[in-house]
N, C-alpha and C. Protein backbone atom coordinates (compact mmCIF):
# COMPACT_ATOMS: atom_id res chain seq x y z
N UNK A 1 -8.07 130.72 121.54
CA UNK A 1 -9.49 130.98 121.70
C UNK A 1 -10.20 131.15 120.36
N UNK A 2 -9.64 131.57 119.18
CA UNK A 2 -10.14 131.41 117.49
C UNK A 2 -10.65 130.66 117.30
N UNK A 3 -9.92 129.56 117.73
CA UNK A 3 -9.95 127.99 117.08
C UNK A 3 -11.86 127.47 117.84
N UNK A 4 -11.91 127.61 119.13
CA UNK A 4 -12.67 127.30 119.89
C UNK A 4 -14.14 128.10 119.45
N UNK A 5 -13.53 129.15 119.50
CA UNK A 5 -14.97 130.59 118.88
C UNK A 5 -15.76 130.08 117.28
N UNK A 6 -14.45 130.03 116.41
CA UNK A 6 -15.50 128.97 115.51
C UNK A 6 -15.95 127.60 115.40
N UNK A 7 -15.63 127.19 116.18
CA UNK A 7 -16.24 125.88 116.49
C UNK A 7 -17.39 126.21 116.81
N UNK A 8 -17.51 126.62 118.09
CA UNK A 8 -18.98 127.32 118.58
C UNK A 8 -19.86 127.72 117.54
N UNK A 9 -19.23 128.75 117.03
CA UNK A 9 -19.62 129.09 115.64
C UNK A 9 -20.60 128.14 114.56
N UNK A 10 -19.73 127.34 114.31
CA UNK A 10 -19.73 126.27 113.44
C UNK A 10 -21.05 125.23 114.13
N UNK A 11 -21.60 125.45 115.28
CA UNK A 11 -22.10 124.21 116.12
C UNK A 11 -23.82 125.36 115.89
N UNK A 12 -23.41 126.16 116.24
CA UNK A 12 -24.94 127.29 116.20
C UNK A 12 -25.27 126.65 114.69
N UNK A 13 -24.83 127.47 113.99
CA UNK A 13 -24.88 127.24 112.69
C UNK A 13 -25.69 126.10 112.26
N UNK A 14 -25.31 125.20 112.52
CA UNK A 14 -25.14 123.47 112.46
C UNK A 14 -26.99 123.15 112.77
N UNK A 15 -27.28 123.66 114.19
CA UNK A 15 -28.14 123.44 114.99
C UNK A 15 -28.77 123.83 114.13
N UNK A 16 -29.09 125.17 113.66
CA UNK A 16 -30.22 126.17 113.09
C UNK A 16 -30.73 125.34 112.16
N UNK A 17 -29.06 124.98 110.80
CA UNK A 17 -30.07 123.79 109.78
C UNK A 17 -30.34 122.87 110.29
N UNK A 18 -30.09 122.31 111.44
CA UNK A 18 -31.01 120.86 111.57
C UNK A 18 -32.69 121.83 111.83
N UNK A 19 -32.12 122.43 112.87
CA UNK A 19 -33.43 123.41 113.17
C UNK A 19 -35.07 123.10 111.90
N UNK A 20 -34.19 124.05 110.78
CA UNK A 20 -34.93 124.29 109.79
C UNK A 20 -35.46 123.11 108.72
N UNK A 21 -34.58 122.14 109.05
CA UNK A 21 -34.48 121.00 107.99
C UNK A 21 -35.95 120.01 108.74
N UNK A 22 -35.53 119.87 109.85
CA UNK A 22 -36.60 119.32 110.94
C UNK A 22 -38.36 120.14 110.47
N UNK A 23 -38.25 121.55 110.17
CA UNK A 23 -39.44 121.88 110.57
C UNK A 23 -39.97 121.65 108.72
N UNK A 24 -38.89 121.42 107.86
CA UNK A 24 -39.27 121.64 106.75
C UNK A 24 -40.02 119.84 106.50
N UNK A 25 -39.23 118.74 106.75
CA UNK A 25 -39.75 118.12 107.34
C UNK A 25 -40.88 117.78 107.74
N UNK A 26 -41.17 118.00 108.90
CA UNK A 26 -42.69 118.43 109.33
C UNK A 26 -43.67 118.85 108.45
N UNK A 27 -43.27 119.76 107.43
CA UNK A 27 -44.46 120.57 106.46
C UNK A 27 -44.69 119.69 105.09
N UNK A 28 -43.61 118.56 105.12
CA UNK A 28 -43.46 117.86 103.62
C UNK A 28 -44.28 116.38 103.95
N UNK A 29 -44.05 116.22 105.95
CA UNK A 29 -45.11 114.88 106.18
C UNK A 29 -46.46 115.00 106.23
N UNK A 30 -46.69 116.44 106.61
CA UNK A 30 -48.14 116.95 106.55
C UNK A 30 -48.87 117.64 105.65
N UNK A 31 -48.24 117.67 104.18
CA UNK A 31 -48.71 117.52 102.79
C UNK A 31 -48.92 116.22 102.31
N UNK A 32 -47.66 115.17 102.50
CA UNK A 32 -48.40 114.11 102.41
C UNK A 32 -49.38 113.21 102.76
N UNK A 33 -49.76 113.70 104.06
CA UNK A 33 -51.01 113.14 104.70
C UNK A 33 -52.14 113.84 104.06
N UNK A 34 -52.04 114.93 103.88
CA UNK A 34 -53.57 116.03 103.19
C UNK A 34 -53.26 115.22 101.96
N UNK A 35 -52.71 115.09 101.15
CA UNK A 35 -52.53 114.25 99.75
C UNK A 35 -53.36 112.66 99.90
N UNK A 36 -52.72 112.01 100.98
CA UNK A 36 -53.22 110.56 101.04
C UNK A 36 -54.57 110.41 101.25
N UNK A 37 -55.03 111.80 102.41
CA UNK A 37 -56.33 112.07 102.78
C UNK A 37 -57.44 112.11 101.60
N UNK A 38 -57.18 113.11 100.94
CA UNK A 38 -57.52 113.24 99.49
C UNK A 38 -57.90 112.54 98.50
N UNK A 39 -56.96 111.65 98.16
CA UNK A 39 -57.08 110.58 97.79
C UNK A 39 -58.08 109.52 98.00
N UNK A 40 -57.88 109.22 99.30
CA UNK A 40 -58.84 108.28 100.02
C UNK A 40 -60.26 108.87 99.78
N UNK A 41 -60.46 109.77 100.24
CA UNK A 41 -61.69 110.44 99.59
C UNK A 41 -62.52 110.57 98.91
N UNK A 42 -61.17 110.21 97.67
CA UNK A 42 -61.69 110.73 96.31
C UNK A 42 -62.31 109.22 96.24
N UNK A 43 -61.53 108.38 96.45
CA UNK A 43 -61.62 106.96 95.87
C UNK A 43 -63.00 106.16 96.34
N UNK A 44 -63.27 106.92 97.76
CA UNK A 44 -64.42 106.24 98.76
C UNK A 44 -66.20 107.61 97.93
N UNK A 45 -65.83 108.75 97.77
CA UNK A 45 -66.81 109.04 96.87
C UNK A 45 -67.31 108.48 95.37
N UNK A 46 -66.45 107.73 95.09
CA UNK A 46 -66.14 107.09 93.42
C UNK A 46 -67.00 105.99 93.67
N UNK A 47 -67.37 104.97 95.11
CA UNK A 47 -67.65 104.68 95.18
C UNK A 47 -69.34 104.53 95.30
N UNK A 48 -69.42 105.75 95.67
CA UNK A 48 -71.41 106.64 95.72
C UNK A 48 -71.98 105.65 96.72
N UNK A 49 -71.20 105.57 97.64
CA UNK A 49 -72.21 104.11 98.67
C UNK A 49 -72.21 105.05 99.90
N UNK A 50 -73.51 104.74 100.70
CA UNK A 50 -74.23 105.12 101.70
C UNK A 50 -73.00 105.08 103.01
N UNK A 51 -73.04 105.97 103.90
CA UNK A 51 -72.39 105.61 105.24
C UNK A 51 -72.38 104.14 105.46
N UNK A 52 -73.75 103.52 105.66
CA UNK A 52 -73.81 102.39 106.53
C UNK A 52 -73.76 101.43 105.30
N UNK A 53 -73.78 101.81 104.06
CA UNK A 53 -73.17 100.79 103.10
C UNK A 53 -71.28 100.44 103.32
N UNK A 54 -70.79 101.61 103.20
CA UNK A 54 -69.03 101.98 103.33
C UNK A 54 -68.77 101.27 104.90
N UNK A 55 -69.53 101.57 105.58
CA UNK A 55 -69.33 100.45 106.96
C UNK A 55 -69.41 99.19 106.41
N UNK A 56 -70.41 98.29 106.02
CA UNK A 56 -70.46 97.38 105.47
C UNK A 56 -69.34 96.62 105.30
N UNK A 57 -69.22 97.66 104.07
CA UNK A 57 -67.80 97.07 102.69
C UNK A 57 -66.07 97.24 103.55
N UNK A 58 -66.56 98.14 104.90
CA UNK A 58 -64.79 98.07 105.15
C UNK A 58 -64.59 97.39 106.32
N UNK A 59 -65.87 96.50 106.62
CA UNK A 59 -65.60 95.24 107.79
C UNK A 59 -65.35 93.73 106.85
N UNK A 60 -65.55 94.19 105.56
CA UNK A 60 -65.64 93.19 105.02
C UNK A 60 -66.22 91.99 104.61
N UNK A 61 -67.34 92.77 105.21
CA UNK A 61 -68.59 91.00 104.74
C UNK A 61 -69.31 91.48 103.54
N UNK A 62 -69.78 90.57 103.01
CA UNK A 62 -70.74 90.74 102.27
C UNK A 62 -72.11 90.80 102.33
N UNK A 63 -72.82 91.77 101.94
CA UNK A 63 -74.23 92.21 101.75
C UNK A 63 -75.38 90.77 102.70
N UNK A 64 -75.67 91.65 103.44
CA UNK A 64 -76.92 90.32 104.18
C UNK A 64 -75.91 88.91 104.73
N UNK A 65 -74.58 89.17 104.51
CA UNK A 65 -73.99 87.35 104.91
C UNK A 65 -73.66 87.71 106.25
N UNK A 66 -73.98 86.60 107.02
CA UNK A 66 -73.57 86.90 108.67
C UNK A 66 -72.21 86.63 108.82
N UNK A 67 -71.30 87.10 109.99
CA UNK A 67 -70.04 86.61 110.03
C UNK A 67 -69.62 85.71 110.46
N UNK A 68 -70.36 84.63 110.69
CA UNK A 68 -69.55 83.30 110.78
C UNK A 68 -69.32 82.61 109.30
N UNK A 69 -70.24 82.95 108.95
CA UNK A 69 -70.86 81.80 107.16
C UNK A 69 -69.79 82.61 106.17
N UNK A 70 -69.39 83.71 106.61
CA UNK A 70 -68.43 84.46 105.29
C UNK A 70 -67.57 83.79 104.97
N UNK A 71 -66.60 83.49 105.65
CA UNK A 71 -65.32 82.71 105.37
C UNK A 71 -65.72 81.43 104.47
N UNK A 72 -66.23 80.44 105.31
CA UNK A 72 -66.90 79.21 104.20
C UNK A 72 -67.58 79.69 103.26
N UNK A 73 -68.42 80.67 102.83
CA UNK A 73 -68.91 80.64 101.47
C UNK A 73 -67.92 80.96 100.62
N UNK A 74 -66.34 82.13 101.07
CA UNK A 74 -65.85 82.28 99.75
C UNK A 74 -65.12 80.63 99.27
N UNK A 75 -64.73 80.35 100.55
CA UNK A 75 -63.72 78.54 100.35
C UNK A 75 -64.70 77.88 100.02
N UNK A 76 -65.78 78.30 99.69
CA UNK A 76 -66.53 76.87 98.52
C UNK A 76 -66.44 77.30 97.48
N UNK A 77 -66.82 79.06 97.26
CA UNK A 77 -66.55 79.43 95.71
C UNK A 77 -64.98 79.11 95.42
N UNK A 78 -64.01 79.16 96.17
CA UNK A 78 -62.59 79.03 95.74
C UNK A 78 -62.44 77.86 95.02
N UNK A 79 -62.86 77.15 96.15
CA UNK A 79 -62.76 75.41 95.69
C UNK A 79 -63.72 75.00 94.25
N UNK A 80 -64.72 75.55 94.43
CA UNK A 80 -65.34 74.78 93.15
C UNK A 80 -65.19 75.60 91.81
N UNK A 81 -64.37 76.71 91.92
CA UNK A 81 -63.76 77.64 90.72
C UNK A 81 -62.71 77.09 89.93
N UNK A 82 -61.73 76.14 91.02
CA UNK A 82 -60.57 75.49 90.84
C UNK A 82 -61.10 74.17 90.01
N UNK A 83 -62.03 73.65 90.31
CA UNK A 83 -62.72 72.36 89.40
C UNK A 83 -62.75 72.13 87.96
């Protein structure tokens, strides 16, 4: 029954550090998100552009261009850059 008792032993034990390792874990993915958050932040204030400017710029068109005509205007600048 020794043999068996520390095993048991040995298995609590075991559990607790996963236990703790798990929650430490948890606290090291959710610093890195407040970090990335941060970041992003910082980078989108650096920018000094209006709400509905930052909408704009993160659908990706350009200023006044409608979204069909976007695509062909940059493939003409591409093309005639390459000339």
């Amino acid at each position: 029954m020794m043999k068996l008792e520390r095993i048991i032993a040995e298995i609590e034990k075991t559990k607790d550090t996963i236990s703790k390792q798990q929650a430490r874990l948890r606290e090291l993915e959710a610093q890195k998100t407040e970090v990335e958050n941060l970041h992003i932040v910082q980078m989108v204030r650096a920018l000094r552009m209006t709400p509905a400017e930052l909408s704009v710029f993160l659908q990706g068109k350009p200023d006044n261009a409608p979204a069909a005509t976007t695509g062909r205007l940059f493939s003409r600048q591409e093309d005639t850059e390459n000339e």
